[in-house]
C-alpha atoms as a PDB file:
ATOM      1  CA  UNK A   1       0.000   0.000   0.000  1.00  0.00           C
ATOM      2  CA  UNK A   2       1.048   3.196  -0.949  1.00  0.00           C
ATOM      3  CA  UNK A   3       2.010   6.127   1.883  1.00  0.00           C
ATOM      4  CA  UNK A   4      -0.375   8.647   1.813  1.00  0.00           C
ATOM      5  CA  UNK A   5       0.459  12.091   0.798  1.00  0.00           C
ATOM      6  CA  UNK A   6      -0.077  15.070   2.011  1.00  0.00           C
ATOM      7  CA  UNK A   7      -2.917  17.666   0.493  1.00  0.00           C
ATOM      8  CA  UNK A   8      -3.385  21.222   0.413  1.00  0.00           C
ATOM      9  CA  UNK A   9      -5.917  23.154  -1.219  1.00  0.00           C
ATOM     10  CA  UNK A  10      -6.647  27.271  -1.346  1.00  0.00           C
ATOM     11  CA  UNK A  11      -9.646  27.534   0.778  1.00  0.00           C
ATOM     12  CA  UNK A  12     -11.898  30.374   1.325  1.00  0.00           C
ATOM     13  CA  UNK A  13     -10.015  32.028   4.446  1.00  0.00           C
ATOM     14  CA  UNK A  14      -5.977  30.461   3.493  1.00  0.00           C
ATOM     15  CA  UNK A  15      -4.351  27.885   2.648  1.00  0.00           C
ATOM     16  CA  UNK A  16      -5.218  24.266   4.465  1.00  0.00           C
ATOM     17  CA  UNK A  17      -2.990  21.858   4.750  1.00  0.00           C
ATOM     18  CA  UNK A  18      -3.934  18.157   5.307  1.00  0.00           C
ATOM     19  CA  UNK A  19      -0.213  15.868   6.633  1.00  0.00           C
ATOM     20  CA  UNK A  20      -0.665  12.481   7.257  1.00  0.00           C
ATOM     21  CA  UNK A  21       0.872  11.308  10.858  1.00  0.00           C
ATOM     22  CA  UNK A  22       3.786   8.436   9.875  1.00  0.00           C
ATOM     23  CA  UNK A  23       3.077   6.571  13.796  1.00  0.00           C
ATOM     24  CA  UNK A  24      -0.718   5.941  12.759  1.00  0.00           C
ATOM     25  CA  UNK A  25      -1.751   4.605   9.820  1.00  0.00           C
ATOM     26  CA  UNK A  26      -4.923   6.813   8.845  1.00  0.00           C
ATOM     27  CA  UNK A  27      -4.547   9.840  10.945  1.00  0.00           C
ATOM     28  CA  UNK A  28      -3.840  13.369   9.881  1.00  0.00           C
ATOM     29  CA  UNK A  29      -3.238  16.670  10.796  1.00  0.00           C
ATOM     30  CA  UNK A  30      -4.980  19.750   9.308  1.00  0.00           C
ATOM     31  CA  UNK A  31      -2.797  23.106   9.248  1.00  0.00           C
ATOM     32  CA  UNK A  32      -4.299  26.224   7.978  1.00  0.00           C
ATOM     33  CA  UNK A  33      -1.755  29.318   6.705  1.00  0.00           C
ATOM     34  CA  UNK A  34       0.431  26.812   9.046  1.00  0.00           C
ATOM     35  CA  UNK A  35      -1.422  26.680  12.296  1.00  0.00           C
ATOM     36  CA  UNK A  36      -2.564  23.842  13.643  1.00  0.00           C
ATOM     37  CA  UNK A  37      -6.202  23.127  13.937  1.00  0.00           C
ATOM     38  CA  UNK A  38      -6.843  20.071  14.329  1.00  0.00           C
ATOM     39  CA  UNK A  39      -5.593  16.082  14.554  1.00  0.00           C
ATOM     40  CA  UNK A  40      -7.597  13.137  13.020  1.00  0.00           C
ATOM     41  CA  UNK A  41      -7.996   9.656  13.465  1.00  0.00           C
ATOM     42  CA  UNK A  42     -10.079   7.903  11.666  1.00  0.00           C
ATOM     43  CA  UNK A  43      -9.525   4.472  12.744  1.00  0.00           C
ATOM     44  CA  UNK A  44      -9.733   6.021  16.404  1.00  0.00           C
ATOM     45  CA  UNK A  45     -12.165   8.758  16.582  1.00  0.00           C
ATOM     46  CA  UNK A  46     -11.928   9.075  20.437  1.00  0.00           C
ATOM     47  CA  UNK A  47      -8.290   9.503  20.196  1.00  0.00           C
ATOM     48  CA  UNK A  48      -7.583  12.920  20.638  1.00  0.00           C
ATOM     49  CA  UNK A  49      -3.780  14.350  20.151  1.00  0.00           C
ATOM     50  CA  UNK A  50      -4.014  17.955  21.438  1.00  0.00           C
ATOM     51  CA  UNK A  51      -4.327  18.890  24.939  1.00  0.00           C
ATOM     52  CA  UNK A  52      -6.821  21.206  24.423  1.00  0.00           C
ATOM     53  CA  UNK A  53      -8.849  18.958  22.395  1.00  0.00           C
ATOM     54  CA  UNK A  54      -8.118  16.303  25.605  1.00  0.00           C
ATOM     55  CA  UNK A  55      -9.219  18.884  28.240  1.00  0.00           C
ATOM     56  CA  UNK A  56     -12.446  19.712  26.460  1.00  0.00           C
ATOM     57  CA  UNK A  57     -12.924  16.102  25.494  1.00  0.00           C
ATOM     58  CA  UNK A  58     -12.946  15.398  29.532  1.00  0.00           C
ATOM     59  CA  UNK A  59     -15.585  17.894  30.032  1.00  0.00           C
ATOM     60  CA  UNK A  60     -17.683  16.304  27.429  1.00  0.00           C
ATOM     61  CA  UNK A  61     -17.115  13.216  29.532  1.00  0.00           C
ATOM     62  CA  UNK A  62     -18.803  14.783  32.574  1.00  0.00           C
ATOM     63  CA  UNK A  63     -21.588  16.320  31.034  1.00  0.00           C
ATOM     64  CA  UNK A  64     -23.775  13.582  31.750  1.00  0.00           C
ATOM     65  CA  UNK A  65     -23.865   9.801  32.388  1.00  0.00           C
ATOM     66  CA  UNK A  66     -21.484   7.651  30.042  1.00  0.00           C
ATOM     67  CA  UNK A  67     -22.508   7.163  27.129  1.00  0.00           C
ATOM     68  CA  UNK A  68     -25.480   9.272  27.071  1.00  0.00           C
ATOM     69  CA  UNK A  69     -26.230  11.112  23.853  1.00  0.00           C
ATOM     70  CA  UNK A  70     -26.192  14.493  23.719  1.00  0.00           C
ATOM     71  CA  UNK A  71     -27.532  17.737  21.490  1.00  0.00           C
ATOM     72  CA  UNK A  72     -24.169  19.453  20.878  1.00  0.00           C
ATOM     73  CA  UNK A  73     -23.761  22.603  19.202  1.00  0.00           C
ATOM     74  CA  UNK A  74     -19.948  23.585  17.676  1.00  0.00           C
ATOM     75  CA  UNK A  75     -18.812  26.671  16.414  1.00  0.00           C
ATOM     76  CA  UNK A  76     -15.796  26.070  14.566  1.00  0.00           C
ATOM     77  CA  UNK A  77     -15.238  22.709  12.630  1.00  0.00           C
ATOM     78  CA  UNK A  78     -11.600  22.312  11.741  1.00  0.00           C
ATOM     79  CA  UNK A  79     -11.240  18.651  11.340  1.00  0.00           C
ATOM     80  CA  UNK A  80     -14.548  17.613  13.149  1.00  0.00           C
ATOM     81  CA  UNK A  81     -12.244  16.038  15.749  1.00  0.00           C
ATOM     82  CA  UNK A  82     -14.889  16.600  18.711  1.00  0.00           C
ATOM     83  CA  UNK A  83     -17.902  15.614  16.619  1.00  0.00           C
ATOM     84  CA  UNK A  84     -16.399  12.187  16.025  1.00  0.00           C
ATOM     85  CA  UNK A  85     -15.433  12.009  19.085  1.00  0.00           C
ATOM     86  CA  UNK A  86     -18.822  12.110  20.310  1.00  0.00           C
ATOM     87  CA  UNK A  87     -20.352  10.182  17.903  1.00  0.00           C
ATOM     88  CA  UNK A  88     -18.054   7.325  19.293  1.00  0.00           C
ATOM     89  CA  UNK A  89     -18.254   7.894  23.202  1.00  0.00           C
ATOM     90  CA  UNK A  90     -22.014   9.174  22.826  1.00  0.00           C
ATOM     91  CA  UNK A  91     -23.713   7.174  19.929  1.00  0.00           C
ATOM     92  CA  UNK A  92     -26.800   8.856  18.625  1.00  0.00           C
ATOM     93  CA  UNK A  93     -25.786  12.059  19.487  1.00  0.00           C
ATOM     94  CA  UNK A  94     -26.989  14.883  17.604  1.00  0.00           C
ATOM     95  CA  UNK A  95     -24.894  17.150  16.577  1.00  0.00           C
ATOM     96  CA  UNK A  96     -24.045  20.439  14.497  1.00  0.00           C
ATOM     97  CA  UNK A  97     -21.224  21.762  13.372  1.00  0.00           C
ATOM     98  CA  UNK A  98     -21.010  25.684  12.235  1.00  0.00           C
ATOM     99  CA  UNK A  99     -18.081  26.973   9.985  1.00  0.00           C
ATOM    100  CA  UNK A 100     -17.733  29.900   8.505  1.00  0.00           C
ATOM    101  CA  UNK A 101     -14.884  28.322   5.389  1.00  0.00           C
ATOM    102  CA  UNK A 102     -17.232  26.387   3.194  1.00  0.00           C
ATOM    103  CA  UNK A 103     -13.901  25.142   1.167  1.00  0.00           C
ATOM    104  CA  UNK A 104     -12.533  23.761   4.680  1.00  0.00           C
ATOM    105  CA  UNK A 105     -15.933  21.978   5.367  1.00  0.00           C
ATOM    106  CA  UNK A 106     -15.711  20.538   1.616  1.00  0.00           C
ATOM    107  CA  UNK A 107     -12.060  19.199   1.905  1.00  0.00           C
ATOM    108  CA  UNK A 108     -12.201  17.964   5.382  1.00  0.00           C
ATOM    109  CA  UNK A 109     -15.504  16.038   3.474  1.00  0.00           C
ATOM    110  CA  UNK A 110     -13.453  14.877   0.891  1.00  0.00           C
ATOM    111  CA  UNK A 111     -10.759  13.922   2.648  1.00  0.00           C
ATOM    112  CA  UNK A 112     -11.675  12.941   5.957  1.00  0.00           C
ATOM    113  CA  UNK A 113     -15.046  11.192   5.813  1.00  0.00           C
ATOM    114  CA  UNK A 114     -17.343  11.493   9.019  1.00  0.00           C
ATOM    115  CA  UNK A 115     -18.839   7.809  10.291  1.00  0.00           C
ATOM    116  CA  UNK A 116     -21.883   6.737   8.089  1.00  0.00           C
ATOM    117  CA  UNK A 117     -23.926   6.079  11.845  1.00  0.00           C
ATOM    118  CA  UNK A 118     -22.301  10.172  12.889  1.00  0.00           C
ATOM    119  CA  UNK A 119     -25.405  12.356  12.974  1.00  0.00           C
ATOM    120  CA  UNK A 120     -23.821  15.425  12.327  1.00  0.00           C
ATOM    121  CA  UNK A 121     -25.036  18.426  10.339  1.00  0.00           C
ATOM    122  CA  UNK A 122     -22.620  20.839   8.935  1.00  0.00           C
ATOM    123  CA  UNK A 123     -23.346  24.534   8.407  1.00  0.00           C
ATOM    124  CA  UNK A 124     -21.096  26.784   6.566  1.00  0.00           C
ATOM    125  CA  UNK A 125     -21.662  29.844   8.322  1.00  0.00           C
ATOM    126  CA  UNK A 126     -21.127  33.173  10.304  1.00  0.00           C
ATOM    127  CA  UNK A 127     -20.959  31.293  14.380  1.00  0.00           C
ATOM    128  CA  UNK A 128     -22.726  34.254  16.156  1.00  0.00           C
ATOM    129  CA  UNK A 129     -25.222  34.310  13.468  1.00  0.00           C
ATOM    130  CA  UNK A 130     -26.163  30.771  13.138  1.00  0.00           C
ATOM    131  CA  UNK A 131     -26.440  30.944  16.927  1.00  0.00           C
ATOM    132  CA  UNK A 132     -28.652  33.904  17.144  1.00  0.00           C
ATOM    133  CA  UNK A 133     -31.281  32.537  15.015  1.00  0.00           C
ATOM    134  CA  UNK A 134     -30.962  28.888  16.893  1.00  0.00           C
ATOM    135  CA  UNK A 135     -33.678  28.003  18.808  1.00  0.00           C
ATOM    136  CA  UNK A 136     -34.518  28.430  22.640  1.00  0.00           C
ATOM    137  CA  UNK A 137     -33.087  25.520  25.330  1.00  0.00           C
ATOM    138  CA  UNK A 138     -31.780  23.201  22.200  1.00  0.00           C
ATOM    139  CA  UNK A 139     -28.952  22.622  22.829  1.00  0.00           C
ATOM    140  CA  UNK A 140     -27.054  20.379  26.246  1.00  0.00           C
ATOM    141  CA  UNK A 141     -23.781  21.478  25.157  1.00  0.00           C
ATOM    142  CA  UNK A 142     -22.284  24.032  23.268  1.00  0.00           C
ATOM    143  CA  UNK A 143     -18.196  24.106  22.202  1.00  0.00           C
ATOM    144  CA  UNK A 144     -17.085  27.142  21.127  1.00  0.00           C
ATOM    145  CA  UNK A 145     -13.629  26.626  19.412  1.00  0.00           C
ATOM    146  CA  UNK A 146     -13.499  29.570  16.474  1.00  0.00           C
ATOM    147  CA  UNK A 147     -10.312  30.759  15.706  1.00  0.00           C
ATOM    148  CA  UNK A 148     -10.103  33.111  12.648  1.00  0.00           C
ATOM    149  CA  UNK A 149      -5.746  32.201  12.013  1.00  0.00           C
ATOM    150  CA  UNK A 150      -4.881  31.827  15.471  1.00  0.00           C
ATOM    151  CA  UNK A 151      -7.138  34.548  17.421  1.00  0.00           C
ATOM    152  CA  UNK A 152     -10.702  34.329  18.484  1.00  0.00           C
ATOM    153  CA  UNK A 153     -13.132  36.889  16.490  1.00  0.00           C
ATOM    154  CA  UNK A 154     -13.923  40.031  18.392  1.00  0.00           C
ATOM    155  CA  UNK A 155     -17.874  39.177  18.331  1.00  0.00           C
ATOM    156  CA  UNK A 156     -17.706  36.034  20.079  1.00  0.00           C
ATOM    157  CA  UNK A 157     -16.359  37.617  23.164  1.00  0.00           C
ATOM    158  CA  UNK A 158     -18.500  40.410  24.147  1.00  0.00           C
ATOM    159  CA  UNK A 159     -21.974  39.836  26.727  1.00  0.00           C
ATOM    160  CA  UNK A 160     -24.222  40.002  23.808  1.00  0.00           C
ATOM    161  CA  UNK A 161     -22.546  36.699  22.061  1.00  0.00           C
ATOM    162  CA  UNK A 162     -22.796  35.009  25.937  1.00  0.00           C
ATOM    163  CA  UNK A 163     -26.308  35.983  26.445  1.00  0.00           C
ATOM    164  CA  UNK A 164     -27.108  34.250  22.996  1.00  0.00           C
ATOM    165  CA  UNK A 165     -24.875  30.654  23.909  1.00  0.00           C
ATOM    166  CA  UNK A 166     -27.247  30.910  27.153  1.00  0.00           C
ATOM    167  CA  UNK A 167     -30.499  31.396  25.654  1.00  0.00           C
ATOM    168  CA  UNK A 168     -29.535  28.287  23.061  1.00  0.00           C
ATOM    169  CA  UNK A 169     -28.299  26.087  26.627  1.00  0.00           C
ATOM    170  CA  UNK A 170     -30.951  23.791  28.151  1.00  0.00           C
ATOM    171  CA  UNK A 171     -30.967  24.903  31.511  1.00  0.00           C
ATOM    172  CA  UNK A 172     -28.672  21.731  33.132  1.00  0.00           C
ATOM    173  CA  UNK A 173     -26.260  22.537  29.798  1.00  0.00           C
ATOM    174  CA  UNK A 174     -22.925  23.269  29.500  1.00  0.00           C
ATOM    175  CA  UNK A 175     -20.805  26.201  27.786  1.00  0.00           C
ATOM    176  CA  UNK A 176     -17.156  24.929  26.699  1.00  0.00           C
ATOM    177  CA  UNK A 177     -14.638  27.343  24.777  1.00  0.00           C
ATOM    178  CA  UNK A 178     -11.039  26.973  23.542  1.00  0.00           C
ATOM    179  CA  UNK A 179      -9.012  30.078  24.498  1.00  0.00           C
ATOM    180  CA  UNK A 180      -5.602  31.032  24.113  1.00  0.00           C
ATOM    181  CA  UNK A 181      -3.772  33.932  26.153  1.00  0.00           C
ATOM    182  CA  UNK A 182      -0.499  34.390  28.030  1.00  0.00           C
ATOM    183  CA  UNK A 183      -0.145  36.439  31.443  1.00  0.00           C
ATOM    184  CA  UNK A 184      -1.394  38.862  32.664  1.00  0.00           C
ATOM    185  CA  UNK A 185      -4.355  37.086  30.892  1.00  0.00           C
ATOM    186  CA  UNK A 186      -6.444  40.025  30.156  1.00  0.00           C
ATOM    187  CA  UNK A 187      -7.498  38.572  27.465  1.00  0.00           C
ATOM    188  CA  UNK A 188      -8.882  35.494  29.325  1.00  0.00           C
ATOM    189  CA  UNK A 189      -9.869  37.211  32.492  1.00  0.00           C
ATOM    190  CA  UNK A 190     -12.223  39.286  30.008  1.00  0.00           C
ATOM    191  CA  UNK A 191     -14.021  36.040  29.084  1.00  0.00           C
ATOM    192  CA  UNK A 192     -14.267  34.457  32.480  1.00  0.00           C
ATOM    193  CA  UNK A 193     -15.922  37.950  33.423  1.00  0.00           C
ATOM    194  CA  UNK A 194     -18.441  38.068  30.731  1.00  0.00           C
ATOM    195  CA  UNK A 195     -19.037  34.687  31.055  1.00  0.00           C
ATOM    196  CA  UNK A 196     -19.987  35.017  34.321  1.00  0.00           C
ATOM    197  CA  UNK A 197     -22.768  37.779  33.738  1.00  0.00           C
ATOM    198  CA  UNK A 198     -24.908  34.663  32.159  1.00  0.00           C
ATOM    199  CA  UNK A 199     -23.202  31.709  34.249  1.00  0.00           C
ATOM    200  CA  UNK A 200     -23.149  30.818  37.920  1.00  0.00           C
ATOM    201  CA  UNK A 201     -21.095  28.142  37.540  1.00  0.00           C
ATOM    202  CA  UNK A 202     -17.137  28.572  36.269  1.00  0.00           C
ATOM    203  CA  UNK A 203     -14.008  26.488  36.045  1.00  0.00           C
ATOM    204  CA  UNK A 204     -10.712  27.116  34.080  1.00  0.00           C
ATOM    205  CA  UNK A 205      -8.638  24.202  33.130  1.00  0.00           C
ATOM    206  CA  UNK A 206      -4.887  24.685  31.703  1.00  0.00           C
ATOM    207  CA  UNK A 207      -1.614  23.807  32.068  1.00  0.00           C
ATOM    208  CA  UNK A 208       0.078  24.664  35.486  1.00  0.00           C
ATOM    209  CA  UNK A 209       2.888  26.465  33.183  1.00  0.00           C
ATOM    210  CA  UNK A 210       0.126  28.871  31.038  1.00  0.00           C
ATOM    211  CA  UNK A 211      -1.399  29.609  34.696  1.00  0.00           C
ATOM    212  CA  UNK A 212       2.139  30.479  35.970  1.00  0.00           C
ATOM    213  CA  UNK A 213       2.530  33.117  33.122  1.00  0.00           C
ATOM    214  CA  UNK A 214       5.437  31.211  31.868  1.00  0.00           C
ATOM    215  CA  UNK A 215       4.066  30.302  28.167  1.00  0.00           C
ATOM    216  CA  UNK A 216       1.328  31.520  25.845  1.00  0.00           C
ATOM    217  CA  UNK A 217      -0.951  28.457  25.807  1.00  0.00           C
ATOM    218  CA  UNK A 218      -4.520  27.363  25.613  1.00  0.00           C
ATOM    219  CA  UNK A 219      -7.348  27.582  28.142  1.00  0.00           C
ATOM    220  CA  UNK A 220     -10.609  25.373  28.436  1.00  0.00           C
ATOM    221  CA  UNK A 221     -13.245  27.702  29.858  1.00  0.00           C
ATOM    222  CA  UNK A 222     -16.491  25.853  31.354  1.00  0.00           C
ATOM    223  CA  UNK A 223     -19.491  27.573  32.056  1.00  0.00           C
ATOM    224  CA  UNK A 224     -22.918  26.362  33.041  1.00  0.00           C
ATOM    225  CA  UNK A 225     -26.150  27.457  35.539  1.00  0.00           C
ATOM    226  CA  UNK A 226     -25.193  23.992  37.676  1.00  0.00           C
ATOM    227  CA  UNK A 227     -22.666  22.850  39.347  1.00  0.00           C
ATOM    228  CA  UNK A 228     -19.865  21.064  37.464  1.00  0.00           C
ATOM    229  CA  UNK A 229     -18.287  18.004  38.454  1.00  0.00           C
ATOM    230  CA  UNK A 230     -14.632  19.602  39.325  1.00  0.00           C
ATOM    231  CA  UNK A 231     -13.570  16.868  41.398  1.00  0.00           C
ATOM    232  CA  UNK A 232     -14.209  14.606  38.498  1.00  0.00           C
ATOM    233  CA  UNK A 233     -12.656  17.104  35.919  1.00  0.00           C
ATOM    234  CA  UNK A 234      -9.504  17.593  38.073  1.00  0.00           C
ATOM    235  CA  UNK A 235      -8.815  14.025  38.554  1.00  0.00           C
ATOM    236  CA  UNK A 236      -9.194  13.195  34.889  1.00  0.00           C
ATOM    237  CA  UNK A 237      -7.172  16.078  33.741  1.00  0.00           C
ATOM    238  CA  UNK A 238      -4.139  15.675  36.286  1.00  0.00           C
ATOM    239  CA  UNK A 239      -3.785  12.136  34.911  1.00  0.00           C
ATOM    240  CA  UNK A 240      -2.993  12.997  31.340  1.00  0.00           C
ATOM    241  CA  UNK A 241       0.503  13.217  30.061  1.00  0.00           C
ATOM    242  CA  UNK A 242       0.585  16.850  30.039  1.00  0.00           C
ATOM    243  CA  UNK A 243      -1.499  17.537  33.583  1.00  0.00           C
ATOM    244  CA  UNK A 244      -3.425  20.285  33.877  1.00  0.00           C
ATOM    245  CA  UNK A 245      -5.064  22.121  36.627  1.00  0.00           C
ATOM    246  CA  UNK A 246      -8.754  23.338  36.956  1.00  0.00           C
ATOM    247  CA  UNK A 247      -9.284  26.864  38.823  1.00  0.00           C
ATOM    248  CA  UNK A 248     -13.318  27.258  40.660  1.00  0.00           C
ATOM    249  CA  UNK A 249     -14.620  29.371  43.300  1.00  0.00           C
ATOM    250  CA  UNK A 250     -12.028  31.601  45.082  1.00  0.00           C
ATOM    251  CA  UNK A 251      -9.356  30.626  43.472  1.00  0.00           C
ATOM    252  CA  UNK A 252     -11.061  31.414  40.225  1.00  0.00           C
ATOM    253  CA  UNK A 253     -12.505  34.921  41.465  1.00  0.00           C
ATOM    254  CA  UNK A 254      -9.144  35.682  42.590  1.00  0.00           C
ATOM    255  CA  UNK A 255      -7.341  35.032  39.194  1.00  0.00           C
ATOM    256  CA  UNK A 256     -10.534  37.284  37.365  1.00  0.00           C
ATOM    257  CA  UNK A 257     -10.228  40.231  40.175  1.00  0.00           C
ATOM    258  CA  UNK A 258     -10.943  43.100  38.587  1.00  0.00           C
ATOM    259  CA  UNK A 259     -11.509  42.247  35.260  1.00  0.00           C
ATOM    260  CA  UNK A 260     -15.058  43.785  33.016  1.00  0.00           C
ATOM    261  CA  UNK A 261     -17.534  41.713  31.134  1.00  0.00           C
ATOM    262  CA  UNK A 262     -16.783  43.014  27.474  1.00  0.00           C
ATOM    263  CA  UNK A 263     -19.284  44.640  25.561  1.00  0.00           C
ATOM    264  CA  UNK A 264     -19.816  44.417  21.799  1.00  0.00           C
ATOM    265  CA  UNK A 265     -18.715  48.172  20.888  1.00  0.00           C
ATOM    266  CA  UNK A 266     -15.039  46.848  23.204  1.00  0.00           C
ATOM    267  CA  UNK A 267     -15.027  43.401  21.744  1.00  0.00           C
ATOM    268  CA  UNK A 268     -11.408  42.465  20.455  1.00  0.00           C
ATOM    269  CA  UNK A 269      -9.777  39.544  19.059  1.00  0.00           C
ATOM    270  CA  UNK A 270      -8.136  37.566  21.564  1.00  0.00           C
ATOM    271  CA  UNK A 271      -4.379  37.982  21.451  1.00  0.00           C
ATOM    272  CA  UNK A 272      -1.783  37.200  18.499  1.00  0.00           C
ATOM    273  CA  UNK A 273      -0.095  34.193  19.422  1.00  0.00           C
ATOM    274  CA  UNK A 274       3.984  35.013  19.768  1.00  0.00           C
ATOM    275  CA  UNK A 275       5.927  33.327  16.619  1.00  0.00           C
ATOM    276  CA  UNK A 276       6.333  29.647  16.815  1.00  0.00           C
ATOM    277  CA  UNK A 277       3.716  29.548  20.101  1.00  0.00           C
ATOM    278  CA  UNK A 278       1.771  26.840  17.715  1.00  0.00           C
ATOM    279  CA  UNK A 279       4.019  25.536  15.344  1.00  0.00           C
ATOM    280  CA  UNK A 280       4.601  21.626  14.632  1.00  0.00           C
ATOM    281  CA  UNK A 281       7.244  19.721  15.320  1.00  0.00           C
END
């Protein structure tokens, strides 16, 4: 059998990038204008590379009883890595997927076929939107991981955007966002804030280092109107190979002191990423 090659195609917001992964036989990594964005298997779909993609996966985990299937809204497709992922630990989950490059839906299609038994819609479209003309309480989760290059688009940060993702919520669901900052995290603290206008219930999981201020890195933000499972969520994510830590209660209100819910007239992108804060190797 032949080695598969890599492909990359022009698509409507850069150039994608699709490099098969020579330690497993049909998985692949997707690169757009060079940044990573997501990791593929397709013989494994509940094999997830990242440790962002790890952290969120663990609150998916959480969100109700194993094996449960859920309604799951994501903004930002990438690869699909999450939806597969759920359609694997959570059969007959339904699912949509909303991205705003119709070319990267159509190659990761192409290239990258979801499960025939996957119920999972794809939308090629604006996030906020698609979102403000979903309908009331249908969703149990919603994953927010839209990165426009490597920053998060000034109108999915801002009160008006979080008031939306909670009107879509069931009320027992569960708000989960991808994040990326470095210290001192305004940026981040930002989110947590407005977040919390819509949100009683907050946790922060990332790497001990990213906390420490002593990398830019990614940051799994969980939001929801009931209590999460933390214990569960810290013991899960301390075992992984890259441990992380998850911040609540005072701890988390003392890492956010100070910092203003952000309104849509002060949205901004989240930060640029410093060179090479991403890159492969």
């Amino acid at each position: 059998m032949s080695e598969p090659l890599p492909v990359t195609r022009v698509v409507d917001h850069g150039t994608a990038k699709l490099m098969p992964d020579v330690d497993r036989e049909r998985a692949w990594l997707l690169t757009v204008d060079g940044a990573p964005q997501s990791y593929v298997d397709l013989d494994d779909p509940a094999h997830l590379e990242f440790e962002y993609a790890r952290r969120l996966g663990h609150v998916l985990d959480t969100a109700a009883e194993p094996g449960r299937p859920l309604d799951v809204l994501h903004l930002g497709g990438g690869a699909l890595t999450l939806p597969r992922y759920l359609a694997a630990t959570r059969p007959g989950s339904r699912q949509h997927v909303v991205e705003f490059d119709r070319g990267l839906l159509e190659l990761v299609a192409e290239h990258l076929p979801l499960p025939a038994d996957a119920d999972v819609t794809l939308h090629a479209a604006d996030a906020r939107a698609w979102l403000e003309a979903a309908p009331d309480d249908s969703a149990d989760v919603l994953v927010a991981d839209v990165f426009g290059g490597s920053r998060v688009p000034a109108h999915l940060t801002s009160v008006a955007y979080a008031q939306e993702a909670a009107r879509v919520l069931r009320p027992g669901g569960v708000y989960l966002a991808n994040l990326a900052d470095a210290a001192p995290f305004a940026f981040l603290r930002s989110q947590i804030a407005t977040l919390g206008t819509r949100f009683e219930e907050l946790a922060l999981i990332a790497e001990p280092g990213v906390l420490r201020g002593r990398r830019f890195g990614n940051a799994v933000v969980a939001a929801a109107r009931q209590p999460l499972d933390v214990a569960a969520l810290a013991r899960v994510t301390a075992a992984d190979a890259f441990p992380a830590r998850v911040e609540h209660g005072a701890a988390l209100r003392d890492f956010m002191r100070g910092a203003r819910p952000v309104r849509d007239e002060d949205a901004v992108p989240s930060p640029e990423p410093p060179a090479g804060a991403f890159g492969i190797g």
